[in-house]
N, C-alpha and C. Protein backbone atom coordinates (compact mmCIF):
# COMPACT_ATOMS: atom_id res chain seq x y z
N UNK A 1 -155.31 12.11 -72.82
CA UNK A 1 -156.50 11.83 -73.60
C UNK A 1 -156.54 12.75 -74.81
N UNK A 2 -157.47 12.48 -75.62
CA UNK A 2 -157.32 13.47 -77.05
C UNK A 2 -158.21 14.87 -76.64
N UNK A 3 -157.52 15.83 -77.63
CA UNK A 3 -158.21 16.83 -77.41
C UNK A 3 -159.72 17.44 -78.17
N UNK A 4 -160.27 18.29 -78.03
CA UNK A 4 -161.43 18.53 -78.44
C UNK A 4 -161.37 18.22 -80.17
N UNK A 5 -160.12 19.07 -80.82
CA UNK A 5 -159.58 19.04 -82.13
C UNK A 5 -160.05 17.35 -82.92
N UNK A 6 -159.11 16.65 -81.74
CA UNK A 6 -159.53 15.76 -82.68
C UNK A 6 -160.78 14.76 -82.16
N UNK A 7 -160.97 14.91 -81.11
CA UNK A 7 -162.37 14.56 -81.44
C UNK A 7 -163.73 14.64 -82.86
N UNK A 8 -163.05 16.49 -82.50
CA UNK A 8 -164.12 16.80 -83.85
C UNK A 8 -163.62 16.52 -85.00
N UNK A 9 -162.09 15.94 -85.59
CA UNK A 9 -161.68 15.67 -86.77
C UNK A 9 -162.28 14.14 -86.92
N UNK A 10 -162.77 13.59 -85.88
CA UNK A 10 -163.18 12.40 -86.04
C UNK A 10 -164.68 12.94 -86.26
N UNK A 11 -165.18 13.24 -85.59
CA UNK A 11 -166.78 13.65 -85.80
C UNK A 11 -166.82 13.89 -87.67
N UNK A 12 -165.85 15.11 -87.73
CA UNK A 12 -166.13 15.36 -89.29
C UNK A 12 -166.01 13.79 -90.09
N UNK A 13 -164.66 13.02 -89.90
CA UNK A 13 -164.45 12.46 -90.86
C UNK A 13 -165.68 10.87 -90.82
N UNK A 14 -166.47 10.39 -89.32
CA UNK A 14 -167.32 10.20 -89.54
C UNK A 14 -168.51 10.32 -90.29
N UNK A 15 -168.90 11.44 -90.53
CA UNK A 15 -169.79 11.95 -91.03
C UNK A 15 -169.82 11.45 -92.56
N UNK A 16 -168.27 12.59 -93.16
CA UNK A 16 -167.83 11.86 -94.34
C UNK A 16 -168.00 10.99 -94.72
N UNK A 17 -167.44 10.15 -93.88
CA UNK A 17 -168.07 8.74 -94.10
C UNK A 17 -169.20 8.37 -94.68
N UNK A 18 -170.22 8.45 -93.74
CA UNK A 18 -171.90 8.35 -94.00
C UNK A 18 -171.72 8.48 -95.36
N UNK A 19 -171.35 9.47 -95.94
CA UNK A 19 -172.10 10.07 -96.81
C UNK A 19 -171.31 9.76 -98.29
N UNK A 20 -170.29 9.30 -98.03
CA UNK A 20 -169.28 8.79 -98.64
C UNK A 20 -170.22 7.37 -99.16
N UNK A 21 -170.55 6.52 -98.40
CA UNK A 21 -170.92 5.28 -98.48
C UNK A 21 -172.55 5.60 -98.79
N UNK A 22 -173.17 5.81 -98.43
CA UNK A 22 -174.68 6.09 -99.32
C UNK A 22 -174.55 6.99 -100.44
N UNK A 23 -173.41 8.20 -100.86
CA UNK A 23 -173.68 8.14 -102.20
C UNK A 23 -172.80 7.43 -103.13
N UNK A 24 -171.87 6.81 -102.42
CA UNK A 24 -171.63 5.88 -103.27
C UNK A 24 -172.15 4.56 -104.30
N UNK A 25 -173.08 4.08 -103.37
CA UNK A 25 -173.78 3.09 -103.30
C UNK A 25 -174.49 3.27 -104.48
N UNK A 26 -174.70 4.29 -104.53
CA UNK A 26 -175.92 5.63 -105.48
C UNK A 26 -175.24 5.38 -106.64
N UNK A 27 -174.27 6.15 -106.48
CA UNK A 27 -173.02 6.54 -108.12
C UNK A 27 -173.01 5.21 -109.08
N UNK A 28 -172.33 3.72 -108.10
CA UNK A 28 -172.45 2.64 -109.05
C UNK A 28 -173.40 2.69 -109.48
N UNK A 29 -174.60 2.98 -109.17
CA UNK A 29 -175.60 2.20 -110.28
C UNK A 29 -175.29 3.19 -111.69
N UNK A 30 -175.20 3.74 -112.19
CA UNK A 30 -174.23 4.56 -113.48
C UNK A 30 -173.79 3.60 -113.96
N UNK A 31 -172.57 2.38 -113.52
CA UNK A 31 -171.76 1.73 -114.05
C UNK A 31 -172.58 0.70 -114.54
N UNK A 32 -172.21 -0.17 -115.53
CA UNK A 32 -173.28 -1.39 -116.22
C UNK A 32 -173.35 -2.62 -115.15
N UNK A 33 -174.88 -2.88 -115.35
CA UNK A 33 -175.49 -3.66 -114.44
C UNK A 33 -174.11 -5.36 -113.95
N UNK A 34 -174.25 -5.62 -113.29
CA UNK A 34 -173.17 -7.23 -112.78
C UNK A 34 -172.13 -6.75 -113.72
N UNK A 35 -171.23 -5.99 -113.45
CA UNK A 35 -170.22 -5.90 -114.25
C UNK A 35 -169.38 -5.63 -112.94
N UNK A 36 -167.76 -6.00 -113.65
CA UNK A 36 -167.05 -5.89 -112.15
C UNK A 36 -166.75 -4.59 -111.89
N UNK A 37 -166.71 -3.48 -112.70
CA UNK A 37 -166.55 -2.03 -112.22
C UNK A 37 -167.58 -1.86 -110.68
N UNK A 38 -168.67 -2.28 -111.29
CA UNK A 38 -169.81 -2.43 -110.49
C UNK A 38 -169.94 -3.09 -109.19
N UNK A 39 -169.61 -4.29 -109.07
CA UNK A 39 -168.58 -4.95 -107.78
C UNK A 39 -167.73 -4.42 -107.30
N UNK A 40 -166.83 -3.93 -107.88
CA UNK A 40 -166.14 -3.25 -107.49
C UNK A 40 -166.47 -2.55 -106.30
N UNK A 41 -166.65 -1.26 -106.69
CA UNK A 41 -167.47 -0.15 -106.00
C UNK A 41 -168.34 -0.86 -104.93
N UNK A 42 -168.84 -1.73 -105.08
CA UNK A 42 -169.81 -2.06 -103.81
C UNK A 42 -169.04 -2.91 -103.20
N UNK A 43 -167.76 -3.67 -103.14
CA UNK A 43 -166.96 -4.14 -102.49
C UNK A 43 -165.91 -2.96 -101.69
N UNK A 44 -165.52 -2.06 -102.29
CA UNK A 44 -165.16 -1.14 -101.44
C UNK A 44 -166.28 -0.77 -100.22
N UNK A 45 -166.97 -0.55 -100.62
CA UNK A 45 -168.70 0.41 -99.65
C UNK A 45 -168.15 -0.88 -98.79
N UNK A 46 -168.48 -2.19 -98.92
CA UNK A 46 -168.43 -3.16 -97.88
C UNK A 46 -167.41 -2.82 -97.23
N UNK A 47 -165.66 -3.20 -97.78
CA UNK A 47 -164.82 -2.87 -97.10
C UNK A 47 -164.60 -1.90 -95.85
N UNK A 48 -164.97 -1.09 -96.33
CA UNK A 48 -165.01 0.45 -95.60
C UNK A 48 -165.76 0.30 -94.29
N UNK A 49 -167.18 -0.31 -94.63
CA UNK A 49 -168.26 -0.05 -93.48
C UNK A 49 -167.49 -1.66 -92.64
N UNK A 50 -167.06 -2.83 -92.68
CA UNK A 50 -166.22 -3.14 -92.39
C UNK A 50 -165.35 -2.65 -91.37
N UNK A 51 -164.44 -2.46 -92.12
CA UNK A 51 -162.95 -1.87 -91.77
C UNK A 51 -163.38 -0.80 -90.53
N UNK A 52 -164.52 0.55 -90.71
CA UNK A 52 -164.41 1.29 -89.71
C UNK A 52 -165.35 0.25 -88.87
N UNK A 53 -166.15 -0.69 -88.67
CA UNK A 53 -166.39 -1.91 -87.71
C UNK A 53 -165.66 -2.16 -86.63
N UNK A 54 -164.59 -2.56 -87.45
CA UNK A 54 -163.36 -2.62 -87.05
C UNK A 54 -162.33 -1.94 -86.04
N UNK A 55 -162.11 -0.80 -86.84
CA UNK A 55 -161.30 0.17 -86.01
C UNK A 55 -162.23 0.75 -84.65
N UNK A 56 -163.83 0.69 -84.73
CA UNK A 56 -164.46 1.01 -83.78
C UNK A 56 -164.47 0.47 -82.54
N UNK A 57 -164.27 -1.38 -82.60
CA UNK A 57 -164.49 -2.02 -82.01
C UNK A 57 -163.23 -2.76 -81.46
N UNK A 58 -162.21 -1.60 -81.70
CA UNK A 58 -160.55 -2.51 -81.41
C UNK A 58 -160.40 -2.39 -79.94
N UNK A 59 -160.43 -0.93 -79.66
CA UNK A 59 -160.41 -1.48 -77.70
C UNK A 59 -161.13 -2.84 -77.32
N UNK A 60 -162.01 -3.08 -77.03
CA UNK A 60 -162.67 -4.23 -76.82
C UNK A 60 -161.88 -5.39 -77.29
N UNK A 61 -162.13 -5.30 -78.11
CA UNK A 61 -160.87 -6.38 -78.73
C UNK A 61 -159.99 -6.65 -78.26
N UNK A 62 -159.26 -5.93 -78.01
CA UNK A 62 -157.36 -5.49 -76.92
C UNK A 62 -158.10 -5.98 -75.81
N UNK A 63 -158.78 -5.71 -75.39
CA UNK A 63 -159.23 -6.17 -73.78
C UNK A 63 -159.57 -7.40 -73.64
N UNK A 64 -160.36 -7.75 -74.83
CA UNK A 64 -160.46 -9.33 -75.00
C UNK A 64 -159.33 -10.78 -75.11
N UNK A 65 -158.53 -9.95 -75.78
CA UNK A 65 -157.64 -10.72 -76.49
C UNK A 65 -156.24 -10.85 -75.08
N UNK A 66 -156.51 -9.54 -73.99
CA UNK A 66 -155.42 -9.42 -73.19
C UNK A 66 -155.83 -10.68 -71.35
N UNK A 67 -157.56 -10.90 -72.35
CA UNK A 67 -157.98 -11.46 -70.75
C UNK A 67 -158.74 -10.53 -70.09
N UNK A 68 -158.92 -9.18 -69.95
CA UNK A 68 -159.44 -8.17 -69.31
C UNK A 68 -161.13 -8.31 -69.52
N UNK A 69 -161.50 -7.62 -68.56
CA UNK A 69 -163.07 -7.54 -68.58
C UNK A 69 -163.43 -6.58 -69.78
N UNK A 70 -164.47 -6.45 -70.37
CA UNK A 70 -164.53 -5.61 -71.60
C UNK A 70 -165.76 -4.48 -70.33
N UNK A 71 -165.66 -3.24 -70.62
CA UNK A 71 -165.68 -1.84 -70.62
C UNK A 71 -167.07 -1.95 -71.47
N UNK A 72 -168.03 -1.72 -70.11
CA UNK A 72 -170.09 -1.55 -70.76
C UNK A 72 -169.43 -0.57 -72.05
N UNK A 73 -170.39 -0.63 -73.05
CA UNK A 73 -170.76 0.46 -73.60
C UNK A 73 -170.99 2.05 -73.63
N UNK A 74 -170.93 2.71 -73.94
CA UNK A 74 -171.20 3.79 -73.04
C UNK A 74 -172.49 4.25 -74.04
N UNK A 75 -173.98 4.84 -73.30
CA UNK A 75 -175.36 4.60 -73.97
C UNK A 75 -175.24 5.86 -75.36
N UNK A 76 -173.99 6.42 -74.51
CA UNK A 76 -174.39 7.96 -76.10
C UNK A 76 -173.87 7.71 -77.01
N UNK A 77 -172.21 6.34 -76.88
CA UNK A 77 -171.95 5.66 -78.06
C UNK A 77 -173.26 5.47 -78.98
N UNK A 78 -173.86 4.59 -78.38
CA UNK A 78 -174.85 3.44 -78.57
C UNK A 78 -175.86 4.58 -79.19
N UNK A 79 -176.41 5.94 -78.47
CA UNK A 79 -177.58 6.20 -79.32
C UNK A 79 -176.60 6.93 -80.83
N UNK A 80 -175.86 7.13 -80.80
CA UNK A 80 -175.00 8.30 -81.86
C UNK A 80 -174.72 7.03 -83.22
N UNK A 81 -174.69 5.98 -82.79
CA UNK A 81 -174.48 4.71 -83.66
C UNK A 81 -175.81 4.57 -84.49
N UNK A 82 -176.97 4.52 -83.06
CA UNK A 82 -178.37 4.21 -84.02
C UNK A 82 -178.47 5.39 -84.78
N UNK A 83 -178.45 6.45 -84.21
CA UNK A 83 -178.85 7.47 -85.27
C UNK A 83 -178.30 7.49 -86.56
N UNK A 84 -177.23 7.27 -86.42
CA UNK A 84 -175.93 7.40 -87.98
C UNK A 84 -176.96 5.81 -88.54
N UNK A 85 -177.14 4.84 -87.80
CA UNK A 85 -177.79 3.81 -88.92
C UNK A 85 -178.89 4.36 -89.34
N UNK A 86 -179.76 4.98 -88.59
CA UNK A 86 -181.22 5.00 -88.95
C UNK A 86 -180.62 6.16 -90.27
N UNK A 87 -180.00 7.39 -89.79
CA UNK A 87 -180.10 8.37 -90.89
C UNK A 87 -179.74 7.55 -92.24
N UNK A 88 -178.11 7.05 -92.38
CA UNK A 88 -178.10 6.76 -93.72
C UNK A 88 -178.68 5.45 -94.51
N UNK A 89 -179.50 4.84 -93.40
CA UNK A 89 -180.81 3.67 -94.06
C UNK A 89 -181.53 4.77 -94.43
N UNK A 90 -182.25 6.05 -93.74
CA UNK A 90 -183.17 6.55 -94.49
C UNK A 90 -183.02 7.20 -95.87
N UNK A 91 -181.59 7.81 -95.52
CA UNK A 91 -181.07 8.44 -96.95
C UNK A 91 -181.08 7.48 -98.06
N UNK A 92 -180.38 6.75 -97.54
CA UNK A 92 -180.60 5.32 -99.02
C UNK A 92 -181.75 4.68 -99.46
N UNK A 93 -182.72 4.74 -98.47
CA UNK A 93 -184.05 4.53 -99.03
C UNK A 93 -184.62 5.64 -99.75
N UNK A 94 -184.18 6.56 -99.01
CA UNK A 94 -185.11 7.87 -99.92
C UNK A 94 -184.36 7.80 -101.64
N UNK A 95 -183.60 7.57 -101.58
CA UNK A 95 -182.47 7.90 -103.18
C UNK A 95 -183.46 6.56 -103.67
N UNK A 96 -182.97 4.98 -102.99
CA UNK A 96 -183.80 4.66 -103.55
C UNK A 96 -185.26 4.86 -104.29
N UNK A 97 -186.34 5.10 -103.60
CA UNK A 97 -187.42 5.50 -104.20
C UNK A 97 -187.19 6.55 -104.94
N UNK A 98 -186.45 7.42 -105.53
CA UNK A 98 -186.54 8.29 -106.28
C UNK A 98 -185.46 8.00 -107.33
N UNK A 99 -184.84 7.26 -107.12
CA UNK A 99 -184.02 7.46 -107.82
C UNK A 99 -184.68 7.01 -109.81
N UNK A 100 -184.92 6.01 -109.84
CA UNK A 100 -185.88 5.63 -110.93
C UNK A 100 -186.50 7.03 -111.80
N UNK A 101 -187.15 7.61 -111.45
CA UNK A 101 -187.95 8.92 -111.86
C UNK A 101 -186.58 9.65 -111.98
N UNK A 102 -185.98 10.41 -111.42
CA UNK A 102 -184.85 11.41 -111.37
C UNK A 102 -183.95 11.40 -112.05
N UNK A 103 -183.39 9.98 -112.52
CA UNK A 103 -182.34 9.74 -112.95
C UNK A 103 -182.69 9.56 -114.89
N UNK A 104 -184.15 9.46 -115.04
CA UNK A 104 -184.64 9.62 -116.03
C UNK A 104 -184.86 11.01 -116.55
N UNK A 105 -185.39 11.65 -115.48
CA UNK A 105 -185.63 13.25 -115.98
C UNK A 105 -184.51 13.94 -115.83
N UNK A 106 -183.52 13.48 -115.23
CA UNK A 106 -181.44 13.94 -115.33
C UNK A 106 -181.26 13.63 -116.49
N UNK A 107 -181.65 12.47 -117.07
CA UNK A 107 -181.09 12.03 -118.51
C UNK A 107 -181.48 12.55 -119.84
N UNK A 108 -182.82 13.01 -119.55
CA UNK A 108 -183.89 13.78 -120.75
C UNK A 108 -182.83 14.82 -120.56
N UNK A 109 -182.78 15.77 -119.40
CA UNK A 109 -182.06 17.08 -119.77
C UNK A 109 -180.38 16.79 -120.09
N UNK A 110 -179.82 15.99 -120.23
CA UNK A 110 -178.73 16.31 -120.80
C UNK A 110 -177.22 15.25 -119.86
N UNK A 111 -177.82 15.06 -118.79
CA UNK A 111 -177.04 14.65 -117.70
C UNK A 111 -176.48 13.13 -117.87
N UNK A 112 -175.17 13.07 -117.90
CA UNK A 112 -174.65 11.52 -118.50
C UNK A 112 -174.19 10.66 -117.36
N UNK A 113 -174.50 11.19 -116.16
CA UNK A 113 -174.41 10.15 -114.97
C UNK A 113 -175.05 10.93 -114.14
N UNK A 114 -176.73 10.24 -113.95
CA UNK A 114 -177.69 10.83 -113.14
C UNK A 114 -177.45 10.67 -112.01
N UNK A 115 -177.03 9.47 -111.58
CA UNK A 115 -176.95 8.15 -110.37
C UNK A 115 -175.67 9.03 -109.72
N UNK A 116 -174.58 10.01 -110.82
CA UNK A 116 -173.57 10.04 -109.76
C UNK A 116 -174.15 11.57 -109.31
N UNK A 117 -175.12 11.88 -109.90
CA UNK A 117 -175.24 13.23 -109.15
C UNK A 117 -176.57 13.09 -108.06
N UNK A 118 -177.00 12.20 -108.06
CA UNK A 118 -178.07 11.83 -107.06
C UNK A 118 -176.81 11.37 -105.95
N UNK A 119 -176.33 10.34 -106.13
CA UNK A 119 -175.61 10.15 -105.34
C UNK A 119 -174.54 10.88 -104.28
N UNK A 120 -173.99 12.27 -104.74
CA UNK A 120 -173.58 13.58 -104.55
C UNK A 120 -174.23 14.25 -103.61
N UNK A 121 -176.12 13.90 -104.19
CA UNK A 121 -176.92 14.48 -103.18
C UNK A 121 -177.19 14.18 -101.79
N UNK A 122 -177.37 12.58 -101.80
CA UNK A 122 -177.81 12.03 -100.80
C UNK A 122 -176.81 11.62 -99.97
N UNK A 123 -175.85 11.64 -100.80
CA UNK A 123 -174.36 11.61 -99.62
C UNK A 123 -174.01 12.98 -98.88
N UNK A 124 -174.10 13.76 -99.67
CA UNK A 124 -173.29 15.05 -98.81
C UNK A 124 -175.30 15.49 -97.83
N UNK A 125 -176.27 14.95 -97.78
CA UNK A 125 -177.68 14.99 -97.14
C UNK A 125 -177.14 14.02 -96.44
N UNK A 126 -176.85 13.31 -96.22
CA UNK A 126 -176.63 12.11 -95.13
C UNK A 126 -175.43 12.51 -94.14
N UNK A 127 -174.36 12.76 -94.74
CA UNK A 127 -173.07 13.55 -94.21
C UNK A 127 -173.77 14.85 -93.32
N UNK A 128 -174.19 15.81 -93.76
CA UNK A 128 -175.20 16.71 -93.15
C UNK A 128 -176.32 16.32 -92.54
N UNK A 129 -176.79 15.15 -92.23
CA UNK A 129 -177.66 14.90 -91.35
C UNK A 129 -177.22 14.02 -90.37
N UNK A 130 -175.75 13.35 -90.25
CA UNK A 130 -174.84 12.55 -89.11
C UNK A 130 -173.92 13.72 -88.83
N UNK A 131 -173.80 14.63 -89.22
CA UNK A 131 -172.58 15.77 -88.69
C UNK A 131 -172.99 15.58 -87.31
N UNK A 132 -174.01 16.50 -87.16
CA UNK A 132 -174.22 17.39 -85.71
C UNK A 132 -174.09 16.22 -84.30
N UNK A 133 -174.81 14.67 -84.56
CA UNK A 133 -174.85 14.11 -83.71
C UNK A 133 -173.24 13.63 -83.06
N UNK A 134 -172.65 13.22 -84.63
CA UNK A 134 -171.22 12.92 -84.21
C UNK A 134 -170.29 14.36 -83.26
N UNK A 135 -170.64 15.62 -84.19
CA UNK A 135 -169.98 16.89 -83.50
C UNK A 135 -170.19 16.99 -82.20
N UNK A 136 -172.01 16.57 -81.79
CA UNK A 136 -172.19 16.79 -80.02
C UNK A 136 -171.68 15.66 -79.15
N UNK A 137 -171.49 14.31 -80.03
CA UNK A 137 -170.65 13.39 -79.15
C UNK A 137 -169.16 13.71 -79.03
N UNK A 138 -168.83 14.12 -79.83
CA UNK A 138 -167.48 15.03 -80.13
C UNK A 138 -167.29 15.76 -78.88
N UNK A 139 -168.00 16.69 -78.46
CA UNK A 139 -167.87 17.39 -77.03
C UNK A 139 -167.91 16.66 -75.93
N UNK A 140 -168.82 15.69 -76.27
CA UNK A 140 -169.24 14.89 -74.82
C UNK A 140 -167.59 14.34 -74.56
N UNK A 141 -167.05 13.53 -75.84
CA UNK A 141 -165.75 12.70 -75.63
C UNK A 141 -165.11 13.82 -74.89
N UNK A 142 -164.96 14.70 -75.17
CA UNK A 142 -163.93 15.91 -75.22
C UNK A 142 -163.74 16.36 -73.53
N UNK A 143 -165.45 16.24 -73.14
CA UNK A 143 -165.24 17.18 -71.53
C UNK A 143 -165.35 15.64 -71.05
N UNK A 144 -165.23 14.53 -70.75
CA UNK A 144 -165.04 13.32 -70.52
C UNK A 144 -163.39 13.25 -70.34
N UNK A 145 -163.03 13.64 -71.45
CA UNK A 145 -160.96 13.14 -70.85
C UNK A 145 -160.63 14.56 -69.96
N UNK A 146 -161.65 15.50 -70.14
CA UNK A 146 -160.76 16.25 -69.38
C UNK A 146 -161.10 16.50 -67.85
N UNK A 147 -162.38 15.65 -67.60
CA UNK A 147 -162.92 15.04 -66.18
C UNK A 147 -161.82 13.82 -66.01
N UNK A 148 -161.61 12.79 -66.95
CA UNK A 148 -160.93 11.77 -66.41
C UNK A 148 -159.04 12.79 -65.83
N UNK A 149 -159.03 13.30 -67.15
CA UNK A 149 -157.54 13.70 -66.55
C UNK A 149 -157.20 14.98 -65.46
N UNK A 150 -158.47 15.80 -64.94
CA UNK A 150 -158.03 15.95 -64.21
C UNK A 150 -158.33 15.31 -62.85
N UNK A 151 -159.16 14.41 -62.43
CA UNK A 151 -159.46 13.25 -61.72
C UNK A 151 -158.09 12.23 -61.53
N UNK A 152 -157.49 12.14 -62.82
CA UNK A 152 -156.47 11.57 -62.24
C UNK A 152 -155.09 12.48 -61.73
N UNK A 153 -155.17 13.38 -62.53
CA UNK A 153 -154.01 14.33 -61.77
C UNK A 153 -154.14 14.66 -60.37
N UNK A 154 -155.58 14.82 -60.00
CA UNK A 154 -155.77 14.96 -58.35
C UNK A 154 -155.31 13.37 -57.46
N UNK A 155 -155.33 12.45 -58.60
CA UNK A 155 -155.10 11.33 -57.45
C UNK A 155 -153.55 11.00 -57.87
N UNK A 156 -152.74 11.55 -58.65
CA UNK A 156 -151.23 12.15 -58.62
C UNK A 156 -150.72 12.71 -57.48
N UNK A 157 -151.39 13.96 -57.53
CA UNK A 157 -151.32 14.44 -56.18
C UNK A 157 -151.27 13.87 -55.00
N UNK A 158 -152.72 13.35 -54.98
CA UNK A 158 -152.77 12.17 -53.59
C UNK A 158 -151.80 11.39 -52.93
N UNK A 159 -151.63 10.89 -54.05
CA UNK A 159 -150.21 9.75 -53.61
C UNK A 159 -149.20 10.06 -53.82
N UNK A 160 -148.54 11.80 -54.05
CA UNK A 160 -147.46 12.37 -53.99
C UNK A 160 -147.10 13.02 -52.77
N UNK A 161 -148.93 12.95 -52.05
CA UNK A 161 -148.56 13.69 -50.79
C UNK A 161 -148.09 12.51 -49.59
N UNK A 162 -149.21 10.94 -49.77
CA UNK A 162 -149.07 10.33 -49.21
C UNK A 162 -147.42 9.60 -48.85
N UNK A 163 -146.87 9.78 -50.49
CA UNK A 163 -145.74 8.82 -50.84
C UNK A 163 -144.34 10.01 -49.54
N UNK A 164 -144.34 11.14 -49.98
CA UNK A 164 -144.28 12.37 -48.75
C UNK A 164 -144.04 12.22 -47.34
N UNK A 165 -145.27 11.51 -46.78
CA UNK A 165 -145.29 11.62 -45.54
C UNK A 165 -144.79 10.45 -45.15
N UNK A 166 -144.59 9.44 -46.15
CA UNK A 166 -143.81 7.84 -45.47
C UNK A 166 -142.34 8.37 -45.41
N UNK A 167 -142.39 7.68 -43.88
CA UNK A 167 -140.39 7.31 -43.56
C UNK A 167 -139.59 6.88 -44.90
N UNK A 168 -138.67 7.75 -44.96
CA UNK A 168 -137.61 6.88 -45.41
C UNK A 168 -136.66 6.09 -45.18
């Protein structure tokens, strides 16, 4: 099973994520309104939130696709998911509502892409507000393989002693 390491390299690069994709979201608006730079950028954001969809949901998949019963959920997945939605809906709402005002008084003082430094904000605030939950599921994964593996090394054992005591 994986080790704590990368658990938490996933926790971090989760996070990243978050925060990657709500200030992104942020930054395009900088670029000129329906223009494809502009698509652009929000076709990646899709891609991405997508794609890690995706990679999240591939066991299941494999199990599906092999015939196998699919594997409940597990509930701290499930709350560590809502939280990461609820946080970076809230972050993006909050940029939203401010952004209008801010990005005007960024522009009075001097600032030639308000949107990408709001966006800076509320991403690396969103990234910092999905860290910790992903980091403590991070542990949970972590002492989980090392209950499963040594659970199964004891039933190694088992049937090394059993396999042992049969005639040859």
């Amino acid at each position: 099973m994986a080790s704590l390491a990368s658990h938490r390299v996933r926790a971090v690069l989760s996070a990243a994520l978050d925060g990657a994709l709500v200030g992104g979201a942020e930054a395009a608006l900088d670029l000129p309104p329906r223009s494809w730079s502009r698509a652009r950028v929000h076709l990646a954001v899709s891609a991405v939130v997508a794609a890690e969809t995706v990679v999240r949901e591939l066991p299941v998949l494999r199990r599906v696709l092999n015939g196998l019963p699919v594997v409940p959920e597990d509930p701290r997945d499930r709350s560590a998911r809502l939280h990461q939605a609820l946080v970076t809906t809230g972050w993006g709402l909050a940029v939203t509502v401010v952004d209008g005002p801010l990005a005007r008084a960024l522009r009075r003082r001097g600032s030639d892409r308000p949107h990408l430094l709001l966006g800076v904000v509320a991403g690396v605030a969103a990234a910092a507000s999905t860290l910790p939950v992903w980091w403590r599921r991070a542990g949970e994964r972590a002492a989980d393989d090392a209950y499963e593996d040594q659970a199964l090394a004891s039933l190694d054992e088992e049937l090394a002693e059993l396999l042992g005591e049969l005639p040859h």
